[in-house]
PDB file of N, CA and C in Angstrom:
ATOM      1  N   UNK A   1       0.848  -1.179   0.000  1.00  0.00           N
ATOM      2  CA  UNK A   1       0.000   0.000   0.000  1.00  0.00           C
ATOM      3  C   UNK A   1       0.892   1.241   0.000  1.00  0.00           C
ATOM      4  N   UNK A   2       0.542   2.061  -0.793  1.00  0.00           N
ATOM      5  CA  UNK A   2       1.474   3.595  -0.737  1.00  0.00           C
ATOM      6  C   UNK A   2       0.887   4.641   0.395  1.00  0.00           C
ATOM      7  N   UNK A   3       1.893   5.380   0.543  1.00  0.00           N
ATOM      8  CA  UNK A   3       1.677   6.451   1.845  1.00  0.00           C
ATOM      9  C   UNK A   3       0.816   7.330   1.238  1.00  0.00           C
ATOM     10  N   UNK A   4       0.180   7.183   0.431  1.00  0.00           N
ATOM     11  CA  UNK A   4      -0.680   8.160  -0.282  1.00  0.00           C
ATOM     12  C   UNK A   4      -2.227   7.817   0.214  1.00  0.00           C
ATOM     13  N   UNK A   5      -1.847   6.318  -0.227  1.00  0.00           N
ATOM     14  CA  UNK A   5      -2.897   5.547   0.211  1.00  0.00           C
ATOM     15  C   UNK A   5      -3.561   5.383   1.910  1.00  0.00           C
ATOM     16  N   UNK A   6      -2.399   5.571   2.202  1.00  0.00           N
ATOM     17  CA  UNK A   6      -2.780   5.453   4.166  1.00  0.00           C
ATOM     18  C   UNK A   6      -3.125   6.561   4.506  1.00  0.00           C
ATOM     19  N   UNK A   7      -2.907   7.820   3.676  1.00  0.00           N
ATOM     20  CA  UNK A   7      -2.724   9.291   4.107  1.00  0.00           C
ATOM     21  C   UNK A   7      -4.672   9.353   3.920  1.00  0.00           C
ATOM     22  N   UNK A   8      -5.114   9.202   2.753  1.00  0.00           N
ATOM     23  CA  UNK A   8      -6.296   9.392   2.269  1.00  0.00           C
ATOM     24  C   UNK A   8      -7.228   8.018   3.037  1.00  0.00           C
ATOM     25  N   UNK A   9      -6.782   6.776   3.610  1.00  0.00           N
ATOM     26  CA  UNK A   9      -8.020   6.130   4.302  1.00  0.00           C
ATOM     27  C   UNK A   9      -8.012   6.296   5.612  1.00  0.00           C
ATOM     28  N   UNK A  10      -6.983   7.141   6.630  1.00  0.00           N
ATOM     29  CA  UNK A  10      -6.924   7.979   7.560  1.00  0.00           C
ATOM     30  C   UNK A  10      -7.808   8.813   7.853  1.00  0.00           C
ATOM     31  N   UNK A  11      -7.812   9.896   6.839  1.00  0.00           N
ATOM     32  CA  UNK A  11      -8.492  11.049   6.250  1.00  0.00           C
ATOM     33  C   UNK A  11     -10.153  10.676   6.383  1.00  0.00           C
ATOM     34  N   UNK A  12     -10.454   9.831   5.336  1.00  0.00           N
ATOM     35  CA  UNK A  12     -11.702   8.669   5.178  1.00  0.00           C
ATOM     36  C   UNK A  12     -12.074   8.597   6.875  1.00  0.00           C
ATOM     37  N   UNK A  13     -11.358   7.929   7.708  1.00  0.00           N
ATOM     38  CA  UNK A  13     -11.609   7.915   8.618  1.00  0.00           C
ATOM     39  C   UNK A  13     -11.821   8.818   9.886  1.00  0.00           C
ATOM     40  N   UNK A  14     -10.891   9.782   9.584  1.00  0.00           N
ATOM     41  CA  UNK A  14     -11.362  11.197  10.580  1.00  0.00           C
ATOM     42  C   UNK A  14     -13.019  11.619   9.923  1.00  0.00           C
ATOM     43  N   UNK A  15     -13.153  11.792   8.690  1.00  0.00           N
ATOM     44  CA  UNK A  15     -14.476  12.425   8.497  1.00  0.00           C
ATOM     45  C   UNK A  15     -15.764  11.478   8.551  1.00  0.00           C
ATOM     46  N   UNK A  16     -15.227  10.083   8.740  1.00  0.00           N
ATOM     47  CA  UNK A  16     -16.570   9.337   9.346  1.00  0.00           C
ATOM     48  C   UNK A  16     -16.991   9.231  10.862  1.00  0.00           C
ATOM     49  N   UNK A  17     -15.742   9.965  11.425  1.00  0.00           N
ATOM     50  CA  UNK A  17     -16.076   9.631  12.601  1.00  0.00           C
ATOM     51  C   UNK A  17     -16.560  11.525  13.054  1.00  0.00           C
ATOM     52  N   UNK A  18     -16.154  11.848  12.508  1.00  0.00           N
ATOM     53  CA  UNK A  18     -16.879  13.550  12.521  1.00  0.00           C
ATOM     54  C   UNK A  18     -17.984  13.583  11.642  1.00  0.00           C
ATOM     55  N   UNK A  19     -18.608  12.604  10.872  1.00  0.00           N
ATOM     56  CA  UNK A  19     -20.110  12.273  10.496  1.00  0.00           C
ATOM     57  C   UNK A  19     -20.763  11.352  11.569  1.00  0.00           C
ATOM     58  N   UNK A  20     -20.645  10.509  12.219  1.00  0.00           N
ATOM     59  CA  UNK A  20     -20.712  10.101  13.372  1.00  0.00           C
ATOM     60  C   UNK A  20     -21.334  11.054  14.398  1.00  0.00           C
ATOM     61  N   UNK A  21     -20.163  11.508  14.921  1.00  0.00           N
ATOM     62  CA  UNK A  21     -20.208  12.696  16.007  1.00  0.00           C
ATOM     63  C   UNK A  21     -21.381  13.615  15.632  1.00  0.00           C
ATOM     64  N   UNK A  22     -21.939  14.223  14.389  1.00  0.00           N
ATOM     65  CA  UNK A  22     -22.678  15.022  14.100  1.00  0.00           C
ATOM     66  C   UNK A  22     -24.344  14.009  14.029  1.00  0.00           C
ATOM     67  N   UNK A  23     -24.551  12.783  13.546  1.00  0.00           N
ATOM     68  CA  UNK A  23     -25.472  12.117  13.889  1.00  0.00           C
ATOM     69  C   UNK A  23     -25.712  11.722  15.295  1.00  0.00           C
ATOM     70  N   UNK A  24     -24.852  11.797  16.755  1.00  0.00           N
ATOM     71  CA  UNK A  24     -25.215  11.861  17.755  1.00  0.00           C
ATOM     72  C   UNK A  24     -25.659  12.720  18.491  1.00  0.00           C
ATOM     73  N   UNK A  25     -24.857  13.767  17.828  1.00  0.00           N
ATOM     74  CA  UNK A  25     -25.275  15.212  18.058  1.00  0.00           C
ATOM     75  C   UNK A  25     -26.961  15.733  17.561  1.00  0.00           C
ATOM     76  N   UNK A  26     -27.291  15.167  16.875  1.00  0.00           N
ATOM     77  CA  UNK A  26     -28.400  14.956  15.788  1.00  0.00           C
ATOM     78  C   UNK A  26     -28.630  16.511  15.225  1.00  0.00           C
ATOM     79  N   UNK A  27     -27.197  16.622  14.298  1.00  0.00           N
ATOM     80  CA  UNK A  27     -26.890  17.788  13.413  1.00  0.00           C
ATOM     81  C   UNK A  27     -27.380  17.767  12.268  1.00  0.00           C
ATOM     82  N   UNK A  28     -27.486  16.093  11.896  1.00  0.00           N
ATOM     83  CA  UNK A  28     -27.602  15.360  10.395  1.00  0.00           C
ATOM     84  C   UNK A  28     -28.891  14.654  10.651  1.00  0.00           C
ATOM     85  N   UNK A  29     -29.499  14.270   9.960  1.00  0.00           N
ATOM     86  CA  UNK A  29     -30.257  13.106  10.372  1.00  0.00           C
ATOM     87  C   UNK A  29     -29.694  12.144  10.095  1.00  0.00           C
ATOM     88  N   UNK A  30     -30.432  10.937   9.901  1.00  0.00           N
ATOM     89  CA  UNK A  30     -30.204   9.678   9.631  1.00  0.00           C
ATOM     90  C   UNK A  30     -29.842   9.167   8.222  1.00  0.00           C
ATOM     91  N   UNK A  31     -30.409   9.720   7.493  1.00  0.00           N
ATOM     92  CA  UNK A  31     -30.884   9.313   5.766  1.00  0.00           C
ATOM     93  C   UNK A  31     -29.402  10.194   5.235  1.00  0.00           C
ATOM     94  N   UNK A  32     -29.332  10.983   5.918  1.00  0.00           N
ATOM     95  CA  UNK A  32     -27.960  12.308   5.288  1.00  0.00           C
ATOM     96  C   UNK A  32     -27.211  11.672   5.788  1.00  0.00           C
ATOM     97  N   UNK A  33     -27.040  11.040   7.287  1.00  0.00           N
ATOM     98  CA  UNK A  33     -25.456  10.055   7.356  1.00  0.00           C
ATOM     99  C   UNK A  33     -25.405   9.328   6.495  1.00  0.00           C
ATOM    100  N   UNK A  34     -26.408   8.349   6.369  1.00  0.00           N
ATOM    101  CA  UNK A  34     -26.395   7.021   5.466  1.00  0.00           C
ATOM    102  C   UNK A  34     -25.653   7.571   4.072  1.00  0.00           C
ATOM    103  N   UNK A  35     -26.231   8.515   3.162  1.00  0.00           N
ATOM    104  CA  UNK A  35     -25.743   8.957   2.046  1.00  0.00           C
ATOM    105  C   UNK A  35     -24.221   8.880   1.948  1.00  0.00           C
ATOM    106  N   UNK A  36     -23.688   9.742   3.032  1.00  0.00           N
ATOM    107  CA  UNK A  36     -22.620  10.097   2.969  1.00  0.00           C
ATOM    108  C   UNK A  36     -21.369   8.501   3.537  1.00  0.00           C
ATOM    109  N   UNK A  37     -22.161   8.061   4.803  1.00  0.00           N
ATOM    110  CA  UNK A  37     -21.440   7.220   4.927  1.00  0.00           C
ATOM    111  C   UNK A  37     -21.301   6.327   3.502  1.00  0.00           C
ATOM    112  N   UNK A  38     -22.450   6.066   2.523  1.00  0.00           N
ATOM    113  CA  UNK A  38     -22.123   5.141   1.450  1.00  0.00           C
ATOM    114  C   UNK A  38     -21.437   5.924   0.563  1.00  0.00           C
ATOM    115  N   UNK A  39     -21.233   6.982   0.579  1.00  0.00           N
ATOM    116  CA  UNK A  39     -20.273   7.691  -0.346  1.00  0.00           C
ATOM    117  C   UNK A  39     -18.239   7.780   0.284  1.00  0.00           C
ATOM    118  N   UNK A  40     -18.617   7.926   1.455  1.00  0.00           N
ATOM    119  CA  UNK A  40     -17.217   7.307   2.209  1.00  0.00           C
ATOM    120  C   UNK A  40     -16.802   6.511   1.977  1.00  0.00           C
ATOM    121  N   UNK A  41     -17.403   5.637   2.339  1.00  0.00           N
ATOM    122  CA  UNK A  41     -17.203   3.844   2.194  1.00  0.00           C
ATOM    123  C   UNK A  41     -16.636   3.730   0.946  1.00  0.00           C
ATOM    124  N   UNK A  42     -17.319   3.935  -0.340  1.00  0.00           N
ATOM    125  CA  UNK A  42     -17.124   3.467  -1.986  1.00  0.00           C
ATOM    126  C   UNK A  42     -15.745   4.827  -2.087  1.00  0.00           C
ATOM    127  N   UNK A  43     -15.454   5.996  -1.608  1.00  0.00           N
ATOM    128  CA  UNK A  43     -14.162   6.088  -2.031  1.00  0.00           C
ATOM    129  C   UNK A  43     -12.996   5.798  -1.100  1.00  0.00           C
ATOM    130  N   UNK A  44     -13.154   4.878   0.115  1.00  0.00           N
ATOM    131  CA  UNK A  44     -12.159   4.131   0.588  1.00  0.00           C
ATOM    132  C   UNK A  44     -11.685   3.209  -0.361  1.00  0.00           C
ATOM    133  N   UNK A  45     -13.436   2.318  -0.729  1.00  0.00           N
ATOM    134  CA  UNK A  45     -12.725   1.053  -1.845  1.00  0.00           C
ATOM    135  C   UNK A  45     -12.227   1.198  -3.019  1.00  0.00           C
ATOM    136  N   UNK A  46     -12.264   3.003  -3.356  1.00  0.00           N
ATOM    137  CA  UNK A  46     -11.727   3.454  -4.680  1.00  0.00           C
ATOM    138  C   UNK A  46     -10.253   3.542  -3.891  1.00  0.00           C
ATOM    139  N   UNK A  47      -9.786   4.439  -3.054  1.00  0.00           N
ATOM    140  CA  UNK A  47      -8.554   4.250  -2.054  1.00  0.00           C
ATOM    141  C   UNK A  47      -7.795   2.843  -2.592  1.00  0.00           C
ATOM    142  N   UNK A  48      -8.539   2.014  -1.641  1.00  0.00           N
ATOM    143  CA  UNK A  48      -7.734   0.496  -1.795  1.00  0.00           C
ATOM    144  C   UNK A  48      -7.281  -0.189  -2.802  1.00  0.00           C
ATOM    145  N   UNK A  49      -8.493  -0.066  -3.903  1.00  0.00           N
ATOM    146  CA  UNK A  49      -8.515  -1.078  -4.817  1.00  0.00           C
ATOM    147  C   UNK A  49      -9.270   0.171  -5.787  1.00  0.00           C
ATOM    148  N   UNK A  50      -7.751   0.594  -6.279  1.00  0.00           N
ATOM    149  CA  UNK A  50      -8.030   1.731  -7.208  1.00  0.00           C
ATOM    150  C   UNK A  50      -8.594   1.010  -8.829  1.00  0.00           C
ATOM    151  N   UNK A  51      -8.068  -0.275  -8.706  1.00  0.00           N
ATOM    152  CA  UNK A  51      -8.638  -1.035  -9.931  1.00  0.00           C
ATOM    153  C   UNK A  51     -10.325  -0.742 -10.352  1.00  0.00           C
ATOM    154  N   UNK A  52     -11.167  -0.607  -9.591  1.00  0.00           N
ATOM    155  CA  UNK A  52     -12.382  -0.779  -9.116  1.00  0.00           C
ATOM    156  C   UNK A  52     -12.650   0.391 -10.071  1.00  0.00           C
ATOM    157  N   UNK A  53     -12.310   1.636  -9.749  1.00  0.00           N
ATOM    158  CA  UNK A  53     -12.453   2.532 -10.963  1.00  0.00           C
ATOM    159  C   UNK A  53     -12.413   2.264 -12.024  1.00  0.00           C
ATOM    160  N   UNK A  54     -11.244   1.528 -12.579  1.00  0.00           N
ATOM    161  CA  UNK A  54     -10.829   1.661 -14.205  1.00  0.00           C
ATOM    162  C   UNK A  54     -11.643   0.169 -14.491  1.00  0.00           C
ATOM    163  N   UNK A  55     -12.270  -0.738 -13.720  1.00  0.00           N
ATOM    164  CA  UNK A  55     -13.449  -1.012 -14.253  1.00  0.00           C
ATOM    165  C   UNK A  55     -14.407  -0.938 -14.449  1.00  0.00           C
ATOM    166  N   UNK A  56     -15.298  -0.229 -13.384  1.00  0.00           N
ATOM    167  CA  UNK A  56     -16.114   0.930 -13.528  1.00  0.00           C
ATOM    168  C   UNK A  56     -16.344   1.753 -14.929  1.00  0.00           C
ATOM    169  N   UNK A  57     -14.972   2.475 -14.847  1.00  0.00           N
ATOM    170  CA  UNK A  57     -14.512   3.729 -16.112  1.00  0.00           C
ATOM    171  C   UNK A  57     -14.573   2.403 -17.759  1.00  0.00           C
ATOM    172  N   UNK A  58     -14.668   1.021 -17.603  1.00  0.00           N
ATOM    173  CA  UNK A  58     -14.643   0.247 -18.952  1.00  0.00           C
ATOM    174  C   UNK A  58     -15.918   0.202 -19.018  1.00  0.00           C
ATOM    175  N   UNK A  59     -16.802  -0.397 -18.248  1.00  0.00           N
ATOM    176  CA  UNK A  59     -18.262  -0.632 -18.245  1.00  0.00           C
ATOM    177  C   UNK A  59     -18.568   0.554 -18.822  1.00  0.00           C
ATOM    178  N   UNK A  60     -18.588   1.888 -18.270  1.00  0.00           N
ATOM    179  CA  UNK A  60     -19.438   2.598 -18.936  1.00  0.00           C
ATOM    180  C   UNK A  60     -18.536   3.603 -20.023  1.00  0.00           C
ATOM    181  N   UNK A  61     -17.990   3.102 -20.292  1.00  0.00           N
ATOM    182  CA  UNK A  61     -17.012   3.739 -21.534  1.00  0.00           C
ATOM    183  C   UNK A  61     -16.473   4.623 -21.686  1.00  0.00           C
ATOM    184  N   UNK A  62     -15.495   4.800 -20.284  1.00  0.00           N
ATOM    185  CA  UNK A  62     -14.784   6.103 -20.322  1.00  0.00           C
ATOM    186  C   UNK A  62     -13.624   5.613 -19.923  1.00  0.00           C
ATOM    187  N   UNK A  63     -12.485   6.256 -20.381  1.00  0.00           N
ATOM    188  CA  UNK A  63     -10.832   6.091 -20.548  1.00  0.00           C
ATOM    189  C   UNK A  63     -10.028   5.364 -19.326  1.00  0.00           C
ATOM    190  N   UNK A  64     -10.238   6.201 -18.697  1.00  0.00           N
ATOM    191  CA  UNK A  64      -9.480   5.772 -17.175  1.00  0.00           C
ATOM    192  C   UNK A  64     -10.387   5.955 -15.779  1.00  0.00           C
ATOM    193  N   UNK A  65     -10.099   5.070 -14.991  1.00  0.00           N
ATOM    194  CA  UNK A  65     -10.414   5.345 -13.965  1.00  0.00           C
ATOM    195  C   UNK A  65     -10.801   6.315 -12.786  1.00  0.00           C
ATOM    196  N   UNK A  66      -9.303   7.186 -13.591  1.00  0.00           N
ATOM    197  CA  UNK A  66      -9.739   8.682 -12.832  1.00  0.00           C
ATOM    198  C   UNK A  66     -10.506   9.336 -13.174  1.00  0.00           C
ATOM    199  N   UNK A  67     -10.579   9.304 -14.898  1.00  0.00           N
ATOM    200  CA  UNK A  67     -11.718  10.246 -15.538  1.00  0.00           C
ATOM    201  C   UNK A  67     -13.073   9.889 -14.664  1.00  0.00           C
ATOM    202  N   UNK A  68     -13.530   8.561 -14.518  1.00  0.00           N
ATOM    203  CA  UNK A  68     -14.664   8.901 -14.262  1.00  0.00           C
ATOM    204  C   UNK A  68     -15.042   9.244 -12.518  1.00  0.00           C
ATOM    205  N   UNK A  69     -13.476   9.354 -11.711  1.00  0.00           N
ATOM    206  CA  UNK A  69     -14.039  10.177 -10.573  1.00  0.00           C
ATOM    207  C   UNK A  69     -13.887  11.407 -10.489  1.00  0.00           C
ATOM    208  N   UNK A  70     -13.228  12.169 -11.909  1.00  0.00           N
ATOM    209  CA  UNK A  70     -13.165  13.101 -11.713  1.00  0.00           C
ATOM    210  C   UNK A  70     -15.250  13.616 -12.218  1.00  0.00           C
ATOM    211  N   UNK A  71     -15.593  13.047 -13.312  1.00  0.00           N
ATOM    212  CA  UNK A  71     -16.982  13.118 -13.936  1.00  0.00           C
ATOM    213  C   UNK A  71     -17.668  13.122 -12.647  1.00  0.00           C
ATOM    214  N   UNK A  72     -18.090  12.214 -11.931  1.00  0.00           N
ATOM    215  CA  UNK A  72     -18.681  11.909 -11.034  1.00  0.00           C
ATOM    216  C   UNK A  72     -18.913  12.975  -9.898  1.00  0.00           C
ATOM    217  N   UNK A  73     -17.301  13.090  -9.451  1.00  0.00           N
ATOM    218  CA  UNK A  73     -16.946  14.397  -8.850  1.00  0.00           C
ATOM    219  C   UNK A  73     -17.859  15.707  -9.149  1.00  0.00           C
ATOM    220  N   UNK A  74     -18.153  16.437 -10.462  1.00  0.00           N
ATOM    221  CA  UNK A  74     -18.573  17.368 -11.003  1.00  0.00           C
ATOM    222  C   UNK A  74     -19.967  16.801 -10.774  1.00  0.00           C
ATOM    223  N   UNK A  75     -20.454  15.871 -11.417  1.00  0.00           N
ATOM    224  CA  UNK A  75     -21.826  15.927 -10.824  1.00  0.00           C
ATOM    225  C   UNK A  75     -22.433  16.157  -9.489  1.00  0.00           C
ATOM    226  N   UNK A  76     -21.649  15.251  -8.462  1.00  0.00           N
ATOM    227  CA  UNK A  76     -22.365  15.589  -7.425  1.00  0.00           C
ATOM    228  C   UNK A  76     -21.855  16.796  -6.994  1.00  0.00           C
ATOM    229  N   UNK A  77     -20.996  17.764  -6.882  1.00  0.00           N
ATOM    230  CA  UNK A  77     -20.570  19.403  -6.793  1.00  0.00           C
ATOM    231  C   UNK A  77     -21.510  19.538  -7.490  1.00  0.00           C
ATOM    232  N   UNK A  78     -21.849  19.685  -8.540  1.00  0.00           N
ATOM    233  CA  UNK A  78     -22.898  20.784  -9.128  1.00  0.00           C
ATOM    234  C   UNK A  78     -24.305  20.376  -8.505  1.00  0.00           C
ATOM    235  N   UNK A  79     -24.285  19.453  -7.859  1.00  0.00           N
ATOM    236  CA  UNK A  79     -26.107  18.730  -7.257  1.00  0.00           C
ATOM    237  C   UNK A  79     -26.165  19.565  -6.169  1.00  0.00           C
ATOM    238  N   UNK A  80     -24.335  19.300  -5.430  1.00  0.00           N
ATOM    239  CA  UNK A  80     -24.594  19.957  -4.107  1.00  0.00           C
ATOM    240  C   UNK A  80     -24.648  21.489  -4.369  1.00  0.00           C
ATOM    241  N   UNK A  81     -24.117  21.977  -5.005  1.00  0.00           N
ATOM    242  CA  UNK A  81     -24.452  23.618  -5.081  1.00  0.00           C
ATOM    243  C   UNK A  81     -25.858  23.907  -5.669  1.00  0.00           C
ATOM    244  N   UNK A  82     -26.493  23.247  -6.515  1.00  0.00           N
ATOM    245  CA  UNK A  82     -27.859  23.237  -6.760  1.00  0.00           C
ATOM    246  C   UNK A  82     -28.695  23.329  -5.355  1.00  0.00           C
ATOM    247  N   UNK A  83     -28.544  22.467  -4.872  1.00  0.00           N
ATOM    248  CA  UNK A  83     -29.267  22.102  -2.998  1.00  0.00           C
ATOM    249  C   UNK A  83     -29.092  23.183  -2.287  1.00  0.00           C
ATOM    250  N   UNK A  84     -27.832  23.400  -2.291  1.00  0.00           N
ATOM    251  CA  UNK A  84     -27.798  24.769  -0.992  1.00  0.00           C
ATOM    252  C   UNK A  84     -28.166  25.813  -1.929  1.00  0.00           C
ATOM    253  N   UNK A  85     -27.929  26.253  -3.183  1.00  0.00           N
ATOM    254  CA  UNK A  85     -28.784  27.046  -3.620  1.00  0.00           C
ATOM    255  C   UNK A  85     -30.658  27.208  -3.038  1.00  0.00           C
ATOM    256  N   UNK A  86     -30.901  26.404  -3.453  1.00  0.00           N
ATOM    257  CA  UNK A  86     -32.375  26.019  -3.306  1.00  0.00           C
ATOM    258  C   UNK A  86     -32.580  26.110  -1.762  1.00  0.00           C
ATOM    259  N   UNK A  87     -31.850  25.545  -0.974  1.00  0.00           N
ATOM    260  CA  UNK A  87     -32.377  25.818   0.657  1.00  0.00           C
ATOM    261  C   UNK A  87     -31.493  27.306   0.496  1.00  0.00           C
ATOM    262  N   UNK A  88     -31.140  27.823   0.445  1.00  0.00           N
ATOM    263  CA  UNK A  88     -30.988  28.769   0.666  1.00  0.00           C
ATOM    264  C   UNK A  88     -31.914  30.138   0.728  1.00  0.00           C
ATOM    265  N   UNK A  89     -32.292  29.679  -0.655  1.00  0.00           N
ATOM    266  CA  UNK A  89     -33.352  30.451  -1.123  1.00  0.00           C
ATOM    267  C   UNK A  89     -34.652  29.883  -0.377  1.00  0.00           C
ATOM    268  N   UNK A  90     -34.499  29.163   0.082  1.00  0.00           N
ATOM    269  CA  UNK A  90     -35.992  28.633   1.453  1.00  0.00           C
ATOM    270  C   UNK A  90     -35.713  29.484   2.408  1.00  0.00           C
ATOM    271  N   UNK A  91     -34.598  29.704   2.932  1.00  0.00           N
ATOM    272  CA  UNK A  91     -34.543  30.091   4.129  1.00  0.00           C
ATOM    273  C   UNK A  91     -34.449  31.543   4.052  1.00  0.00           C
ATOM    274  N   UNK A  92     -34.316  32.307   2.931  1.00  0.00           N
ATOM    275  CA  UNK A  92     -34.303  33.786   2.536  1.00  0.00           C
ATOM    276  C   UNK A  92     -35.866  33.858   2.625  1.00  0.00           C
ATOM    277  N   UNK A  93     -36.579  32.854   2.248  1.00  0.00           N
ATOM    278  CA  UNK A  93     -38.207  33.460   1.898  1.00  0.00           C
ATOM    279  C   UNK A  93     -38.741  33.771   3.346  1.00  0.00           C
ATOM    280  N   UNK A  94     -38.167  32.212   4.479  1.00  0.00           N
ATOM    281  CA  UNK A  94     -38.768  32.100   5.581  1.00  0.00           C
ATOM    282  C   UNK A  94     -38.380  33.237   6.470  1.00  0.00           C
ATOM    283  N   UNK A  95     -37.126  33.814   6.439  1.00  0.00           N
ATOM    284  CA  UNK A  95     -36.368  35.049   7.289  1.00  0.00           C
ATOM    285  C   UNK A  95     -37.297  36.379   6.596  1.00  0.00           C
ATOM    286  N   UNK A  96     -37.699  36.314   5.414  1.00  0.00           N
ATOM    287  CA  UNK A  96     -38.397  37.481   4.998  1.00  0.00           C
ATOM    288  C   UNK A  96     -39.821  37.428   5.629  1.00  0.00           C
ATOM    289  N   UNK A  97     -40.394  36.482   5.884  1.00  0.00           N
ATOM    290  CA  UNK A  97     -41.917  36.120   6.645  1.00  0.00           C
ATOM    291  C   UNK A  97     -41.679  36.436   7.984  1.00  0.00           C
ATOM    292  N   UNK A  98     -40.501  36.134   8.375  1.00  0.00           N
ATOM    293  CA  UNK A  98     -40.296  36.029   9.581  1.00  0.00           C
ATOM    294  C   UNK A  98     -39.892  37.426   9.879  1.00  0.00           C
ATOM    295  N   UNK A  99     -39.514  38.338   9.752  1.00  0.00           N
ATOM    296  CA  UNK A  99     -39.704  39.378   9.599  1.00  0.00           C
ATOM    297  C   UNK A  99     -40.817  40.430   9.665  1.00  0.00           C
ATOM    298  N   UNK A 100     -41.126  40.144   8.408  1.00  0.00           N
ATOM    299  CA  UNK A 100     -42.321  40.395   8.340  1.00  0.00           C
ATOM    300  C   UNK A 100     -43.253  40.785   9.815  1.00  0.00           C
ATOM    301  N   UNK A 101     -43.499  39.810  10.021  1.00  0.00           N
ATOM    302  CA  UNK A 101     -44.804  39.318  11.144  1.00  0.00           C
ATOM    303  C   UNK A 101     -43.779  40.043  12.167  1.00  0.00           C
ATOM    304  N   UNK A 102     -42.333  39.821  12.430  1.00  0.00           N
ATOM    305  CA  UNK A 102     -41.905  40.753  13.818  1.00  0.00           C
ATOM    306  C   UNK A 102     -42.387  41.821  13.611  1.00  0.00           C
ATOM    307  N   UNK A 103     -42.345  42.638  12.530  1.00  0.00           N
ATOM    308  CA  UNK A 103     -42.203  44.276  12.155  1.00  0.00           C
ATOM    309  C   UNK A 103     -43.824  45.089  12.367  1.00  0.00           C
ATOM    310  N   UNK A 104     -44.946  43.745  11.975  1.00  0.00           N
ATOM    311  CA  UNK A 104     -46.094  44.170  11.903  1.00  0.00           C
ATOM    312  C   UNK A 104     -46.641  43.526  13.284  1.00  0.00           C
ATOM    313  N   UNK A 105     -45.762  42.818  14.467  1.00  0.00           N
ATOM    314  CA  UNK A 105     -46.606  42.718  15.654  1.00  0.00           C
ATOM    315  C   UNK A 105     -45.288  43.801  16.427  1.00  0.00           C
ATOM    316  N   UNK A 106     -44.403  44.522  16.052  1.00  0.00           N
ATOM    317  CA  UNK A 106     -43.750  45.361  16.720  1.00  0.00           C
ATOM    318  C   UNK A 106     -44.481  46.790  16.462  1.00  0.00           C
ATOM    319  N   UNK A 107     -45.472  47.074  15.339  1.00  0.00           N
ATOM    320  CA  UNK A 107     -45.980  47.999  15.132  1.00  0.00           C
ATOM    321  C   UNK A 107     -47.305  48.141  15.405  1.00  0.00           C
ATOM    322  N   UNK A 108     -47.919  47.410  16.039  1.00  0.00           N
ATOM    323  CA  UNK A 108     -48.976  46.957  16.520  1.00  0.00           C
ATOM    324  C   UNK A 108     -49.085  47.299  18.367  1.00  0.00           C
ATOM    325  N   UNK A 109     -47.407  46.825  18.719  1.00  0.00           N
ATOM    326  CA  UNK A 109     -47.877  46.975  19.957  1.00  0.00           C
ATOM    327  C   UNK A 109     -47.573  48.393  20.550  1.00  0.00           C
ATOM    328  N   UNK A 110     -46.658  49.151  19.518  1.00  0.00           N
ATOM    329  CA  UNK A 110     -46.717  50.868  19.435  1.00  0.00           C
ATOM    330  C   UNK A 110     -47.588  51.728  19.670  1.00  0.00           C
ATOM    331  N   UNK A 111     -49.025  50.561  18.871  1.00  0.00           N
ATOM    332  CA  UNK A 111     -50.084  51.867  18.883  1.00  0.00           C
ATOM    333  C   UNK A 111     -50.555  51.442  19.999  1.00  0.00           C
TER     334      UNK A 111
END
């Protein structure tokens, strides 16, 4: 195994156990650990058994192995910036309501 390799399933391992910590904490729910833990997990076994990619990358007909974590990569970045876009913009509407209703029961109790 290369020190590259131990460096990155280390790594793997600090952030499952700080996904962990945040599901006890109940920061995350349940369904959002699960995601992530199965997304951990599958790039440990990309880690280990980097082969796993470049068969992967044959099945669906792309060059190398890396190409398709780099592809993959870009999709889910652009999903996740889609998402926090979108809650974001939830939580701009709800802070504007929320507002709202302070401003018109703060002007209410004026008169």
């Amino acid at each position: 195994m290369l020190w590259i390799q131990i460096l990155f399933i280390f790594l793997i391992l600090f952030i499952i156990s700080r996904l962990i910590l945040r599901l006890k904490n109940n920061q995350i729910n349940f369904l959002n650990f699960l995601a992530w833990l199965i997304f951990w997990l599958a790039a440990t076994i990309a880690v280990i058994w980097p082969e796993v990619t470049s068969f992967l990358a044959r099945i669906l007909g792309v060059g190398r192995g890396a190409d398709i974590i780099v592809y993959f990569s870009l999709i889910l970045l652009f999903y996740f910036v889609f998402y926090v876009t979108v809650k974001l913009k939830l939580i701009e509407r709800d802070i504007t309501k929320i507002v709202g209703k302070i401003s018109l029961n703060d002007k209410e109790d004026k008169n």
